[in-house]
Protein backbone atom coordinates (compact mmCIF):
# COMPACT_ATOMS: atom_id res chain seq x y z
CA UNK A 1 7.51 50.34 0.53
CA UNK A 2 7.66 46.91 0.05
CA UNK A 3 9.58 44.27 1.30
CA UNK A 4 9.93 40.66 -0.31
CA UNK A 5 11.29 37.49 1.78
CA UNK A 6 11.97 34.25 0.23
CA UNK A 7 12.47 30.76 1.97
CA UNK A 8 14.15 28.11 0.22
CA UNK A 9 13.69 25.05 2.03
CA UNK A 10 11.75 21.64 1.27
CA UNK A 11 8.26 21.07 2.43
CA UNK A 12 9.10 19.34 5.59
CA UNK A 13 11.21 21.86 6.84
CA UNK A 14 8.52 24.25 6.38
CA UNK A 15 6.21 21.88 8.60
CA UNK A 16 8.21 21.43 11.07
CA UNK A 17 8.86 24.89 11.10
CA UNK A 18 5.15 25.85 11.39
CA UNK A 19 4.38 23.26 13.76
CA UNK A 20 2.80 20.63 12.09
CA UNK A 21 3.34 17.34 13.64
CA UNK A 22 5.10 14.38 11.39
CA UNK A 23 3.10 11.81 9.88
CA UNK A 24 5.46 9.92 8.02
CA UNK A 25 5.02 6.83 10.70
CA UNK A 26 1.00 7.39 10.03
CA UNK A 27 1.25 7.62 6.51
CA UNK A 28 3.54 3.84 6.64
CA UNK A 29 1.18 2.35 9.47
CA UNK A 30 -1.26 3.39 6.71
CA UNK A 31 0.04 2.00 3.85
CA UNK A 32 0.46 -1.34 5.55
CA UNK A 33 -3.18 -1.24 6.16
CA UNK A 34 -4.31 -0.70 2.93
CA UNK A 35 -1.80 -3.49 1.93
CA UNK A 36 -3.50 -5.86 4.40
CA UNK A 37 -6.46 -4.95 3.21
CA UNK A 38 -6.24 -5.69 -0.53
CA UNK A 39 -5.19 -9.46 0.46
CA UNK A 40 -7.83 -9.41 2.38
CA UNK A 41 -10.13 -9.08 -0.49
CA UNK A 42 -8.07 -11.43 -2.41
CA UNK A 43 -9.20 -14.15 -0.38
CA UNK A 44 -12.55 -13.05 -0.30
CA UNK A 45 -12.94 -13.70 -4.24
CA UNK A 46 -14.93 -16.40 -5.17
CA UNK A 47 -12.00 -18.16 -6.94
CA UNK A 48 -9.65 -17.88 -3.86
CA UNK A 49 -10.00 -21.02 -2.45
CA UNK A 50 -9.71 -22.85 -5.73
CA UNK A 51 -6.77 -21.46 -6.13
CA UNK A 52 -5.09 -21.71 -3.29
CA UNK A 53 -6.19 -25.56 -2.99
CA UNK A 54 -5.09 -26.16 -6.51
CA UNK A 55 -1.72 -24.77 -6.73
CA UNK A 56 -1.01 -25.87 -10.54
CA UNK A 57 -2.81 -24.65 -13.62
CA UNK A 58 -5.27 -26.74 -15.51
CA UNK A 59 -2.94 -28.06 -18.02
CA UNK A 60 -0.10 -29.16 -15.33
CA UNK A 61 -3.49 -30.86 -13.28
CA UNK A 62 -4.64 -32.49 -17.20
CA UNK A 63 -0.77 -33.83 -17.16
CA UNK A 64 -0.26 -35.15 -14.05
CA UNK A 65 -3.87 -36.87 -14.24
CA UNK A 66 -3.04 -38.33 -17.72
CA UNK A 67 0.09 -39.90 -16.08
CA UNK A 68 -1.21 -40.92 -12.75
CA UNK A 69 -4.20 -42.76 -15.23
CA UNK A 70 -1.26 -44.22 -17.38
CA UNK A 71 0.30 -45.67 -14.15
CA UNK A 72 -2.69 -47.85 -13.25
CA UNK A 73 -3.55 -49.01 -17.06
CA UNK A 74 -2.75 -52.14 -17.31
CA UNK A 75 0.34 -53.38 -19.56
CA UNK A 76 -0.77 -54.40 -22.82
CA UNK A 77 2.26 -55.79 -24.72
């Protein structure tokens, strides 16, 4: 004889079903973590606090020193 059962339900029905504690608050707590920690090591790159004390590229710092050397040249007309 045998006998066939078959459960259609989704996969945290069946965990909840069999006991198995939820995680989904873990799993987010962990994600946040791991976000935290990749700009973490963002700022630990060498580069990091060029960049965030220079806040324009090179060519918008070439321009605005090119016009702040302009402004103190003298007026030759």
């Amino acid at each position: 004889m045998k006998i066939t059962i078959e459960v259609d339900c989704t996969l945290e029905e069946a965990c909840c079903f069999l006991g198995r504690p939820d995680i989904a608050a873990i799993q987010t707590t962990m994600e946040k973590i791991q976000q935290r920690m990749a700009g973490a090591i963002d700022t630990t790159m060498p580069d990091a606090p060029l960049r965030l004390s220079m806040p324009m590229s090179p060519d918008q710092m070439q321009q605005a020193f090119a016009k702040l050397s302009d402004a103190f040249r003298p007026n030759q007309s």
